[in-house]
Protein backbone atom coordinates (compact mmCIF):
# COMPACT_ATOMS: atom_id res chain seq x y z
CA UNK A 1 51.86 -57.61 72.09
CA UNK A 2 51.27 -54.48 70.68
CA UNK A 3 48.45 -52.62 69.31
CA UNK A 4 48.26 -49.01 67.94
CA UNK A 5 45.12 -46.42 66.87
CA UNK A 6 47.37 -43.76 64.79
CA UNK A 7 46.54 -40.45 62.82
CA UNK A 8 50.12 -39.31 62.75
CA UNK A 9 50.57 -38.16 66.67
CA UNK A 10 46.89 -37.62 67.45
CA UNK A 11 45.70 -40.81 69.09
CA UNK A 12 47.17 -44.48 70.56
CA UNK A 13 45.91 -47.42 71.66
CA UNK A 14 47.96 -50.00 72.85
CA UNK A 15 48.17 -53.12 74.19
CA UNK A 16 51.74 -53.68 75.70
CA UNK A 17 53.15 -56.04 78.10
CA UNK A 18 49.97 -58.18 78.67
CA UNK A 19 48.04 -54.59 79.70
CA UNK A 20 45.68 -52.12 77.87
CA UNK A 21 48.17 -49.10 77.74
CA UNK A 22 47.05 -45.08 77.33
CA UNK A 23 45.07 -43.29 74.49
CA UNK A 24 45.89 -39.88 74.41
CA UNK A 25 44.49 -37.58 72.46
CA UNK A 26 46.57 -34.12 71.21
CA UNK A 27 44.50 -31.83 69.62
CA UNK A 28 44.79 -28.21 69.21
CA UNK A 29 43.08 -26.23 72.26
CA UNK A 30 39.85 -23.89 71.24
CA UNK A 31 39.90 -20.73 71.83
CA UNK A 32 36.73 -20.53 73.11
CA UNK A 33 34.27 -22.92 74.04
CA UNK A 34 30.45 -23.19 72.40
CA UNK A 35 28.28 -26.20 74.04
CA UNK A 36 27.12 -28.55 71.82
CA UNK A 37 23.00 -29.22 71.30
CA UNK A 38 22.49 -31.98 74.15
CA UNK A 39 21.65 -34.68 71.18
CA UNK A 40 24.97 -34.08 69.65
CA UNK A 41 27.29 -36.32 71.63
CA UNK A 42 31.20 -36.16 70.48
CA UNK A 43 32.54 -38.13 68.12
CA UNK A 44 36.41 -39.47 69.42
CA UNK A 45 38.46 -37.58 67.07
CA UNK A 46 40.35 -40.81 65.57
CA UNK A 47 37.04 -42.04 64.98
CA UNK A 48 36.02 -39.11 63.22
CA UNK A 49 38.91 -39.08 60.90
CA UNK A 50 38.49 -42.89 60.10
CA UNK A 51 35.09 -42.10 58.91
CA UNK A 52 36.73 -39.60 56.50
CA UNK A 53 38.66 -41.80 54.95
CA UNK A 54 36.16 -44.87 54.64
CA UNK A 55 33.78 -41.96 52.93
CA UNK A 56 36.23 -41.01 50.60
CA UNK A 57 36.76 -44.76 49.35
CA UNK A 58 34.74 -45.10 46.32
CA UNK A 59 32.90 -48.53 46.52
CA UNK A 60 31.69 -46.39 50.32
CA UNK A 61 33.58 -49.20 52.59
CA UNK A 62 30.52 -49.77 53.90
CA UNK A 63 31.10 -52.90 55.72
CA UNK A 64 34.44 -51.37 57.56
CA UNK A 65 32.24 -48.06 57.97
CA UNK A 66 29.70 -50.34 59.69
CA UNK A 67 32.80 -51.89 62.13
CA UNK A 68 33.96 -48.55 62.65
CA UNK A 69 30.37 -47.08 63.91
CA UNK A 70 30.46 -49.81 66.56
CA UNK A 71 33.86 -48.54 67.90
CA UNK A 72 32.04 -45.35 69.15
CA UNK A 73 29.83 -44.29 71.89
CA UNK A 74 28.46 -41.46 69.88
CA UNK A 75 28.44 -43.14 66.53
CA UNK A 76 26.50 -46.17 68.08
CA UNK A 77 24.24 -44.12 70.03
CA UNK A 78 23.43 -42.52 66.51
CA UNK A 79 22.43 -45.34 64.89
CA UNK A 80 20.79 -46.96 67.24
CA UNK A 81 18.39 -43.74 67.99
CA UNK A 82 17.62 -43.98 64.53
CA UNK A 83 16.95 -47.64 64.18
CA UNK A 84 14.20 -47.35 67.41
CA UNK A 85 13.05 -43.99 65.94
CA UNK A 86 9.14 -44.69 65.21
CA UNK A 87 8.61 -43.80 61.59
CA UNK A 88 10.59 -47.09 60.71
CA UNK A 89 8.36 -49.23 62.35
CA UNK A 90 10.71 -51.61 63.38
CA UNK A 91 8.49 -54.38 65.10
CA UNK A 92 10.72 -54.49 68.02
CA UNK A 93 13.51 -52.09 69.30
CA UNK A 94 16.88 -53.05 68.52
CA UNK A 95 19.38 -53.18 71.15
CA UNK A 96 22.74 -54.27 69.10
CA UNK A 97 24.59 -52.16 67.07
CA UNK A 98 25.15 -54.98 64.69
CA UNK A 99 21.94 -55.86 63.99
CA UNK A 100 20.68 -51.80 63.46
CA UNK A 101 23.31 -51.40 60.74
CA UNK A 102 22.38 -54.44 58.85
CA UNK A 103 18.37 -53.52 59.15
CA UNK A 104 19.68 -49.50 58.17
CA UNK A 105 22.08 -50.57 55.64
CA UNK A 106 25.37 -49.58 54.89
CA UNK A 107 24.28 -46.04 52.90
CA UNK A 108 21.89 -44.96 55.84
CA UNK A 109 24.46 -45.41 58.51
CA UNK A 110 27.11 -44.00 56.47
CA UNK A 111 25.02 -40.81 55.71
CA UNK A 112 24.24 -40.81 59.82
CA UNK A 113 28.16 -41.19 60.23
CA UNK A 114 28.96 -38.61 58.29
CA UNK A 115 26.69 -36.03 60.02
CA UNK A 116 28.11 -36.64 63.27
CA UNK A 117 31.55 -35.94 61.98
CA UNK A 118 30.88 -32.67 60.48
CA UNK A 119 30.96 -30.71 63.66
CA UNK A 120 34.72 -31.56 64.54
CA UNK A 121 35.38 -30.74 60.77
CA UNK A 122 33.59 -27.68 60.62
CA UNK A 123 33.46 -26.41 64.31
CA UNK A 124 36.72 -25.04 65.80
CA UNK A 125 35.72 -25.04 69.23
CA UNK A 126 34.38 -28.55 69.49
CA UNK A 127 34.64 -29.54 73.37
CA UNK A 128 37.40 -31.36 74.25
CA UNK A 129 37.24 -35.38 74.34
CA UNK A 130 37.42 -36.90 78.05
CA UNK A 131 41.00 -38.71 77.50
CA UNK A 132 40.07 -41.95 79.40
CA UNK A 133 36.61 -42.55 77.86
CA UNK A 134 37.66 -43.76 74.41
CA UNK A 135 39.72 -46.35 75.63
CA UNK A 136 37.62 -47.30 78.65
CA UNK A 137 34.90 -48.02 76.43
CA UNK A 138 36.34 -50.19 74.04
CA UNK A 139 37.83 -52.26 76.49
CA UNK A 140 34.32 -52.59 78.37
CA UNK A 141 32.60 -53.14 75.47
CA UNK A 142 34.73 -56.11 74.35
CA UNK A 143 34.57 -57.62 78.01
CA UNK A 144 30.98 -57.72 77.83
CA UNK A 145 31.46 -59.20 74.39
CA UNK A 146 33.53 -62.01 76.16
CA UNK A 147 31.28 -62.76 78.87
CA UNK A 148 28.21 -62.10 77.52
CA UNK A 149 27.78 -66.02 76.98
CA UNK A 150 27.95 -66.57 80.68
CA UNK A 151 25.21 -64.74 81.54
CA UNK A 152 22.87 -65.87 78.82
CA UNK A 153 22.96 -62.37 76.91
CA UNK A 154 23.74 -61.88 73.29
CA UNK A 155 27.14 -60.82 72.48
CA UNK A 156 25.88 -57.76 70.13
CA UNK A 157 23.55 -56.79 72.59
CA UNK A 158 26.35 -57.29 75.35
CA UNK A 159 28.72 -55.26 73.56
CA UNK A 160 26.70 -52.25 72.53
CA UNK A 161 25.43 -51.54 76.30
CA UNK A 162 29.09 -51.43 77.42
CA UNK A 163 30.36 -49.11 74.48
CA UNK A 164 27.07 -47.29 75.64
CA UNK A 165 27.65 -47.19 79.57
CA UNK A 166 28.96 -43.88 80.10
CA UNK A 167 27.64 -41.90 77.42
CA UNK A 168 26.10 -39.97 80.01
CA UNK A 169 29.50 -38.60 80.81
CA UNK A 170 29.89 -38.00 76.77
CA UNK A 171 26.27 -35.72 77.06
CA UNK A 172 28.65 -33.37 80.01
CA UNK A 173 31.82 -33.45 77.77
CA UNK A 174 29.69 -32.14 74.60
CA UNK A 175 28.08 -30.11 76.41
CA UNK A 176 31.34 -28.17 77.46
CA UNK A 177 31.86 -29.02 80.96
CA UNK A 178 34.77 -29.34 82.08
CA UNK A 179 37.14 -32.03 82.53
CA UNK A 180 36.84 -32.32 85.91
CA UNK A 181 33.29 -32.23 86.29
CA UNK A 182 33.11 -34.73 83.77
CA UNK A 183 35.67 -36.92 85.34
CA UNK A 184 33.94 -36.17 88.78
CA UNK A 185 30.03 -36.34 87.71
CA UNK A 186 28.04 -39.24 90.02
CA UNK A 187 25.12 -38.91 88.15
CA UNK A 188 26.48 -39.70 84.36
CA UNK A 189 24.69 -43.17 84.92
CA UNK A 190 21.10 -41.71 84.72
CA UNK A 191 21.81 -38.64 82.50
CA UNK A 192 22.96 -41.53 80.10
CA UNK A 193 19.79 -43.73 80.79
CA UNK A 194 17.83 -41.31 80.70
CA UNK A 195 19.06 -40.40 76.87
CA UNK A 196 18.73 -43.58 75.70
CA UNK A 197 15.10 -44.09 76.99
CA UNK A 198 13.77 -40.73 75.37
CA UNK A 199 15.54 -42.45 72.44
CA UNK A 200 13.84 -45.49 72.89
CA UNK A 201 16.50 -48.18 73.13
CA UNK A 202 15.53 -51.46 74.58
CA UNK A 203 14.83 -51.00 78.21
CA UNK A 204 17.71 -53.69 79.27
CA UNK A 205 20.21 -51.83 77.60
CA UNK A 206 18.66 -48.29 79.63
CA UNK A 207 19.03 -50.35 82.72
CA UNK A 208 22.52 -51.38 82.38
CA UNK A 209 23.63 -48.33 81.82
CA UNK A 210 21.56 -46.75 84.81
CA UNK A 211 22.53 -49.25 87.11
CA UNK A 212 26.48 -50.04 86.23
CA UNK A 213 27.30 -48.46 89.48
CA UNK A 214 25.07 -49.72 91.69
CA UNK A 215 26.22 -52.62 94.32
CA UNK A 216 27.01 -56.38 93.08
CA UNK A 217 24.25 -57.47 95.31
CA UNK A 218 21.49 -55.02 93.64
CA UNK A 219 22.57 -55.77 90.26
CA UNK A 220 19.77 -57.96 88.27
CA UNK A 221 19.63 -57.93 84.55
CA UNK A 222 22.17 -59.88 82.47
CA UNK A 223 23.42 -56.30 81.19
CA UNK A 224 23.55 -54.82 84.60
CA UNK A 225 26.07 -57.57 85.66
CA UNK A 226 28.21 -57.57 82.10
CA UNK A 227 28.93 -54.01 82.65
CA UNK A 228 30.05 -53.70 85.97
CA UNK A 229 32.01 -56.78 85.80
CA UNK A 230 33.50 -55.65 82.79
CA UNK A 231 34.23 -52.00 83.88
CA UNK A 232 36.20 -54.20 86.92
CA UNK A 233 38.25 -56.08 84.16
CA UNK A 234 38.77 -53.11 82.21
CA UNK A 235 40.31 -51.73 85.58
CA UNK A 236 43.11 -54.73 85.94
CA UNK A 237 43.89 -53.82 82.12
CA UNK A 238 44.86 -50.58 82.52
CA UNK A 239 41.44 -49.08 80.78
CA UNK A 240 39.21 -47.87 83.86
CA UNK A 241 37.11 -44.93 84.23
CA UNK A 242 37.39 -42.35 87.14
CA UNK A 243 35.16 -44.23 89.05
CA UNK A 244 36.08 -47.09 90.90
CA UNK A 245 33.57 -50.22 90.21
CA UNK A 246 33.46 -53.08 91.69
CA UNK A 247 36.54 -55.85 92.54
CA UNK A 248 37.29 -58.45 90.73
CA UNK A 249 36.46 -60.99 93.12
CA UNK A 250 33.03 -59.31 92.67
CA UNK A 251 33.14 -59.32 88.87
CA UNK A 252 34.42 -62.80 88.55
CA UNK A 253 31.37 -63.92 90.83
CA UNK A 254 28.62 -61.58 88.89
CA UNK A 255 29.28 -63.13 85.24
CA UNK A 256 29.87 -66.40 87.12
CA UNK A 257 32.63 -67.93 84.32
CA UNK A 258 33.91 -70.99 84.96
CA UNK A 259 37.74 -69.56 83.80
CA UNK A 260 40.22 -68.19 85.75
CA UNK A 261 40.52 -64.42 85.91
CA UNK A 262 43.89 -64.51 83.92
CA UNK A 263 42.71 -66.36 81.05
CA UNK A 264 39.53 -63.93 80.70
CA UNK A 265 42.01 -60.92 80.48
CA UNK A 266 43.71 -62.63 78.02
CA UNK A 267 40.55 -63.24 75.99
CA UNK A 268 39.58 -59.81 76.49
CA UNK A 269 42.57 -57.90 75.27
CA UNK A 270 41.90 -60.91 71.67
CA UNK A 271 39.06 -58.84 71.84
CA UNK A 272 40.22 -55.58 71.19
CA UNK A 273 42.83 -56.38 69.05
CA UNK A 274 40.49 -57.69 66.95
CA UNK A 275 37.91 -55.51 67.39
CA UNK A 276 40.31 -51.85 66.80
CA UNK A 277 41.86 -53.56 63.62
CA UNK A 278 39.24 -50.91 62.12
CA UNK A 279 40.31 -47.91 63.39
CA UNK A 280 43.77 -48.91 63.06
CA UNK A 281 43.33 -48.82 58.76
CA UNK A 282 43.94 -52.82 58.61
């Protein structure tokens, strides 16, 4: 089976062979680089020029616009900040992505969209875009999607923590650090938490993002355990981060699914097929 993410020879994601292949990303070096304001996390280039083309569609394409927000750490992070932000007076905070664009509505998040895209349109010397993360985070946020049911969690709730787990690593990237800082950083997990508290996400979703590294024995919170179990299955797929996370003997006991390790791969990579058909203009 194969699956590709295409904007002529900019960006690929595939899933080949039973395995979550590469993304890679080819995009003209800048010629100098310019940090970015510490709120304004990077939008995956691909991502970016999706959005383009869903705003250009006249009827707004708001409900693929609304998929495609969901694809992206940034994007998500976006929406979400604005969905918890007080003056809406929300009654609760709002952990899914899901549920924030249908209580924003399909204009509002497509007017937030847009505003994230304009600085790779309009700045030349946008930071680059870690290689792995893209792909690393789709692939964790669809295992947590899958497993979420085992460990009691809801599945938009499940999914949106894992495309959010290492947006701390995002804040270094768009800030202009470099690539091997970035790659290298131990302490993405609470420069990310700490972001989405001051934003005021849910404080499960802050947690498993804070504590996605910590050991399988100190892990708690439904969230905590989706993550790094999923970053583990992401791992065996081809999709994993810099970091290593825990086994899969580990992850298999955290989310505690009574399948075999095989079939939850194969459920998994359902899951981004599915879940990319966005990005990939279908």
């Amino acid at each position: 089976m194969t699956v590709d993410a295409r904007d002529g020879n900019r960006t690929h994601l595939r899933v080949s062979g039973g395995r979550v292949g590469t993304i890679t990303s080819v995009v003209s070096p800048a010629t100098r680089r310019t940090a970015l304001l510490r709120d304004r996390l990077l939008v995956h280039p691909r991502a970016a020029q999706r959005v383009l083309e869903l705003l250009a569609v006249p009827d707004g394409a708001h409900a693929e616009l609304c998929a495609l927000v969901e694809l992206d750490p940034a994007l998500t992070a976006a929406v979400l900040r604005a969905a918890n932000s007080a003056h809406l007076g929300f009654s609760r905070r709002i952990a899914g992505i899901r549920h924030a664009t249908v209580l924003l509505g399909g204009s509002l998040v497509a007017s937030l969209a847009a505003s994230r895209v304009a600085d790779l349109v309009f700045d030349t010397a946008v930071p680059d875009y870690p290689d792995w993360l893209w792909q690393h985070s789709v692939v964790v946020a669809s295992s947590c999607a899958v497993l979420a049911p085992y460990v009691g969690e809801s599945t938009d709730d499940a999914f949106t923590t894992g495309m959010l787990h290492d947006v701390g690593t995002l804040v270094s990237a768009s800030n202009g650090e470099s690539a091997d800082h970035v790659d290298a950083s131990p302490e993405h997990a609470e420069i990310g938490a700490d972001l989405l508290q001051r934003w005021n996400l849910p404080d499960a979703v802050v947690d498993g993002v804070r504590h996605h590294h910590a050991r399988p024995d100190a892990l708690v919170g439904g969230l905590e355990r989706l993550v790094a179990a999923s970053s583990a299955f992401a791992e065996e797929l081809g999709a994993g981060g810099p970091e290593r996370g825990v086994s899969m003997h580990d992850a298999v006991r955290l989310v505690r699914a009574p399948r075999r390790p095989d079939e939850l791969l194969a459920a998994i990579e359902d899951e981004v097929t599915r879940r990319t058909a966005v990005v990939r203009g279908r």
